[in-house]
C-alpha atoms as a PDB file:
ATOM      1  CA  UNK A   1       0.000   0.000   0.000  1.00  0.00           C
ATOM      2  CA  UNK A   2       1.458   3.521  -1.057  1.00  0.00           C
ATOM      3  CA  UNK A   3       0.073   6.162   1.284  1.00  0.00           C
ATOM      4  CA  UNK A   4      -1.002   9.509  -0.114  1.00  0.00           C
ATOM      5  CA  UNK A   5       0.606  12.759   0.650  1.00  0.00           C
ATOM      6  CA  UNK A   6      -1.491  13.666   3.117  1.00  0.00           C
ATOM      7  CA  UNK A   7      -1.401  10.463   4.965  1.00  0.00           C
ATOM      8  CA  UNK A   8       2.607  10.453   4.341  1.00  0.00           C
ATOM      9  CA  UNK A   9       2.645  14.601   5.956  1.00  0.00           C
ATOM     10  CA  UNK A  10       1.051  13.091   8.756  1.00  0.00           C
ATOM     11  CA  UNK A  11       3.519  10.113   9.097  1.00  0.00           C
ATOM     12  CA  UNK A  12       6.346  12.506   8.974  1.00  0.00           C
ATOM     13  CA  UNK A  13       5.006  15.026  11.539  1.00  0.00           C
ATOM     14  CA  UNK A  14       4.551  12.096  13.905  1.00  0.00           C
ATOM     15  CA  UNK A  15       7.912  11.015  13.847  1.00  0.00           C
ATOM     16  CA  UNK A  16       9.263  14.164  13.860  1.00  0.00           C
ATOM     17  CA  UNK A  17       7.867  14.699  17.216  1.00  0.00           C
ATOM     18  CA  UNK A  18       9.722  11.189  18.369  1.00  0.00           C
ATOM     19  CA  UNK A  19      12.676  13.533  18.862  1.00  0.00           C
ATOM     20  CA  UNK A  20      11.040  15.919  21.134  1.00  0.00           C
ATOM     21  CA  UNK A  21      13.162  16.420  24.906  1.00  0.00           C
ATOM     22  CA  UNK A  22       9.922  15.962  26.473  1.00  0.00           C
ATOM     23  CA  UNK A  23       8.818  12.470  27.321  1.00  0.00           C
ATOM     24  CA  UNK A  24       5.066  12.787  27.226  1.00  0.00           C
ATOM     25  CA  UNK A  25       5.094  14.096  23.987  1.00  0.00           C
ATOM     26  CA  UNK A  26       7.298  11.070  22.433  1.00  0.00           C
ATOM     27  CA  UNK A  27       4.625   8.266  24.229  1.00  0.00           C
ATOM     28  CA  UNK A  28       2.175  10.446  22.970  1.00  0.00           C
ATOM     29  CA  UNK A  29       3.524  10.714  19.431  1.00  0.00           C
ATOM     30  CA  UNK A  30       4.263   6.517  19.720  1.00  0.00           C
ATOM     31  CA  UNK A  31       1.193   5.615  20.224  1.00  0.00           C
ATOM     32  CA  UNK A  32      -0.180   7.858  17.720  1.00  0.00           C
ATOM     33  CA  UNK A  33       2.232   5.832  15.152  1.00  0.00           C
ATOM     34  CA  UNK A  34       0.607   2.608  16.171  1.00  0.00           C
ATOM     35  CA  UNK A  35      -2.648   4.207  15.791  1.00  0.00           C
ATOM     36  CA  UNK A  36      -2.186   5.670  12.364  1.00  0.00           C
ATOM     37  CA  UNK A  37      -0.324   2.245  11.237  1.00  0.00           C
ATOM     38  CA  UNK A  38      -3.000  -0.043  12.801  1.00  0.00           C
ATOM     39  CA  UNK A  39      -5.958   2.203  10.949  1.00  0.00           C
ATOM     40  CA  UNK A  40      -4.525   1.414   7.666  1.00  0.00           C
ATOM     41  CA  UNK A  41      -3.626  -2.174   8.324  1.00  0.00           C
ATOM     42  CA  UNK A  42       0.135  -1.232   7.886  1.00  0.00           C
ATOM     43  CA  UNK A  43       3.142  -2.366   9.606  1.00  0.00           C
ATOM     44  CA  UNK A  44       6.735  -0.812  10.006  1.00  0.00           C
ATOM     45  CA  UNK A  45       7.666  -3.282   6.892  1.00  0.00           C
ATOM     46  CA  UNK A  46       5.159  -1.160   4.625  1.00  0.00           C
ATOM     47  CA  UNK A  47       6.060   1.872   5.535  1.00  0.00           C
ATOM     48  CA  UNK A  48       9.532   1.922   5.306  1.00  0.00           C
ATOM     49  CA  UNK A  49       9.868  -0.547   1.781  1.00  0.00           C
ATOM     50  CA  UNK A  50       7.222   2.101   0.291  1.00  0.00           C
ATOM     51  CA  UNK A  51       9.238   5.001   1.089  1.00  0.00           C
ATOM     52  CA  UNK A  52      12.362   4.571   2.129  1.00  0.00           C
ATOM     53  CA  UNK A  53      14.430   1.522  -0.411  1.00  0.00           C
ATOM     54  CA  UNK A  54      17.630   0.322  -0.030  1.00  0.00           C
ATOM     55  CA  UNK A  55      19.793  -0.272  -2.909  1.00  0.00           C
ATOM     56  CA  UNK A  56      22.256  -3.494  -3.273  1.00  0.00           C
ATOM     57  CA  UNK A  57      24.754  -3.503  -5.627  1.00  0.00           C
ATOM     58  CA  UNK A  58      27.970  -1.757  -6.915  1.00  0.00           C
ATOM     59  CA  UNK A  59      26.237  -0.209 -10.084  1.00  0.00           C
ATOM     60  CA  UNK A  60      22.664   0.920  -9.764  1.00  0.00           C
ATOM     61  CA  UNK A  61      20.359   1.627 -13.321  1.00  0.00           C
ATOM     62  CA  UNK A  62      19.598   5.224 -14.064  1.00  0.00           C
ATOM     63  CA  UNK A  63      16.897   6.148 -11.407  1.00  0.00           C
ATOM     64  CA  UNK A  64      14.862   9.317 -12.492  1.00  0.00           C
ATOM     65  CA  UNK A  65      12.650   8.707 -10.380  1.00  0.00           C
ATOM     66  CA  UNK A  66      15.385   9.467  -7.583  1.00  0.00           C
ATOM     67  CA  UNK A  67      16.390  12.211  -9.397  1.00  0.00           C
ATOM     68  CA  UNK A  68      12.996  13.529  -9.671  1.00  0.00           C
ATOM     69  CA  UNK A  69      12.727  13.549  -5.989  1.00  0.00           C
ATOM     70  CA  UNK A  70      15.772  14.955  -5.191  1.00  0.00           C
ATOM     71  CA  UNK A  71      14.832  18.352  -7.319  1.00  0.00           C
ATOM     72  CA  UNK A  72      11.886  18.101  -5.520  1.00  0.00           C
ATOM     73  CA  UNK A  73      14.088  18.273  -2.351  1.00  0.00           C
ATOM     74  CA  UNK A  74      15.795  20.628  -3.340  1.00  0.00           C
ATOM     75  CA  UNK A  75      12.686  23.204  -3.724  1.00  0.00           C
ATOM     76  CA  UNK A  76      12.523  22.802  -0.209  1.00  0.00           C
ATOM     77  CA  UNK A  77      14.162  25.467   1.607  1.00  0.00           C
ATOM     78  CA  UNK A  78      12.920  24.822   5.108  1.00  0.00           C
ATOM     79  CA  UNK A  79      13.645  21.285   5.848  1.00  0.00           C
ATOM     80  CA  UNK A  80      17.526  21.372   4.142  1.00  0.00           C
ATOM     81  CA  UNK A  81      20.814  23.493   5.674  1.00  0.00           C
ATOM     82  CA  UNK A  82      23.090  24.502   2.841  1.00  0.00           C
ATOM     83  CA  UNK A  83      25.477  21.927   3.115  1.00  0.00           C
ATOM     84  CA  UNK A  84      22.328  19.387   2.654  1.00  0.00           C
ATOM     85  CA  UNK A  85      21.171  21.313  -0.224  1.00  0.00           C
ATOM     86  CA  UNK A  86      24.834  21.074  -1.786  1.00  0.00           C
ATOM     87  CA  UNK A  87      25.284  17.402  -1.156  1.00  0.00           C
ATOM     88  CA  UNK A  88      21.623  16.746  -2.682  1.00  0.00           C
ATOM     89  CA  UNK A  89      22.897  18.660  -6.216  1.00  0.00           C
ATOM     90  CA  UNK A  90      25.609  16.288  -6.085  1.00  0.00           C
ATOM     91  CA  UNK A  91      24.158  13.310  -5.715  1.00  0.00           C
ATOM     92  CA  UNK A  92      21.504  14.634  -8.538  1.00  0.00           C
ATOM     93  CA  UNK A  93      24.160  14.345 -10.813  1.00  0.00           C
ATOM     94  CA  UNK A  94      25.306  10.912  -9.904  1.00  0.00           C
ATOM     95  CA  UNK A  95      22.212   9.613  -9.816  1.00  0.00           C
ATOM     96  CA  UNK A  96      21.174  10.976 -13.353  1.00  0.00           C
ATOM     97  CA  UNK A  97      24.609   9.337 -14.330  1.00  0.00           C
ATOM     98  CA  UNK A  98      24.184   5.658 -13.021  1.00  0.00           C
ATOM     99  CA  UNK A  99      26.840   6.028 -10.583  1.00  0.00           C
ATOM    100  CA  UNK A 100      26.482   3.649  -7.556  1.00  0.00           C
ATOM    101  CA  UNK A 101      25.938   5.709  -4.031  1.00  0.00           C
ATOM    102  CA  UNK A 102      27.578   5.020  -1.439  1.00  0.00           C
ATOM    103  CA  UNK A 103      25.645   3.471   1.946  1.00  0.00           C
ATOM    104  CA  UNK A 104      25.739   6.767   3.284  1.00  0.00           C
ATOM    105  CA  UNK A 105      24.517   8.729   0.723  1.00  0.00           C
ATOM    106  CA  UNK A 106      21.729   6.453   0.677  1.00  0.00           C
ATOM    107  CA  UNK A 107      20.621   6.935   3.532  1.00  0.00           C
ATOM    108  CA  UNK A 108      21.483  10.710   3.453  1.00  0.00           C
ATOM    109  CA  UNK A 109      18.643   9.798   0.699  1.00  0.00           C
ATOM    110  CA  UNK A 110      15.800   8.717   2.512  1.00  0.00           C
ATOM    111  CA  UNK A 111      16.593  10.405   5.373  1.00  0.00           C
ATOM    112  CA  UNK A 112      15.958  14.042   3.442  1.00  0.00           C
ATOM    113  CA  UNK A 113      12.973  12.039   1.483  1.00  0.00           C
ATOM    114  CA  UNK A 114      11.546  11.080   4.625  1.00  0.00           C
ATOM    115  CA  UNK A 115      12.031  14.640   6.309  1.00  0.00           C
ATOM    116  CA  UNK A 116      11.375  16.395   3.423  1.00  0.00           C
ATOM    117  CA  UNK A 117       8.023  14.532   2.519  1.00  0.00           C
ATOM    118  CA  UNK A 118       8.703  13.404  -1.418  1.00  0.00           C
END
């Protein structure tokens, strides 16, 4: 199951608020998760192969798609520092060469998808 963009907003707020230095709010924000997964009959699994992919291999096909997501990204002043902005470019470029990312920039990846909303 893909989850809309309103449904993914939502999913994103939520765990943003996991990082919050008070307590209550994380529980509360947990068992809002559960909540929002359970209502849609969706587990962690889902969520994260639907959004988040890893990639195996040393040389990965052309993925516009990626690269599509990544200009998206990059739109997106308020979620990305400079130096995030500037690593996305770069890794728009490899991407819309075939070059294989490292682990690290794929997670840099989904981590700016996932925060970012795209």
């Amino acid at each position: 199951m893909v989850l809309d963009d309103k449904s993914r907003g939502k999913l994103v707020k939520l765990c943003g608020r996991l990082e919050s230095s008070h307590s209550g709010e994380v529980l509360a924000a947990a068992g809002q998760l559960r909540r929002f997964l359970r209502e849609r009959e969706l587990s962690w699994d889902d969520v994260i192969g639907s959004g988040a992919t890893t990639r195996r291999g040393s040389a990965s096909p052309s993925r516009p798609g990626d690269v599509q997501r990544v200009q998206l990204a990059l739109r997106d002043t308020l979620f990305l520092t400079p130096g995030e902005r500037q690593r996305l470019s770069t890794l728009a470029d490899a991407l819309s060469c075939s070059a294989a990312l490292s682990h690290d920039d794929e997670r840099f990846l989904a981590d700016v998808f996932m925060r970012v909303g795209v």
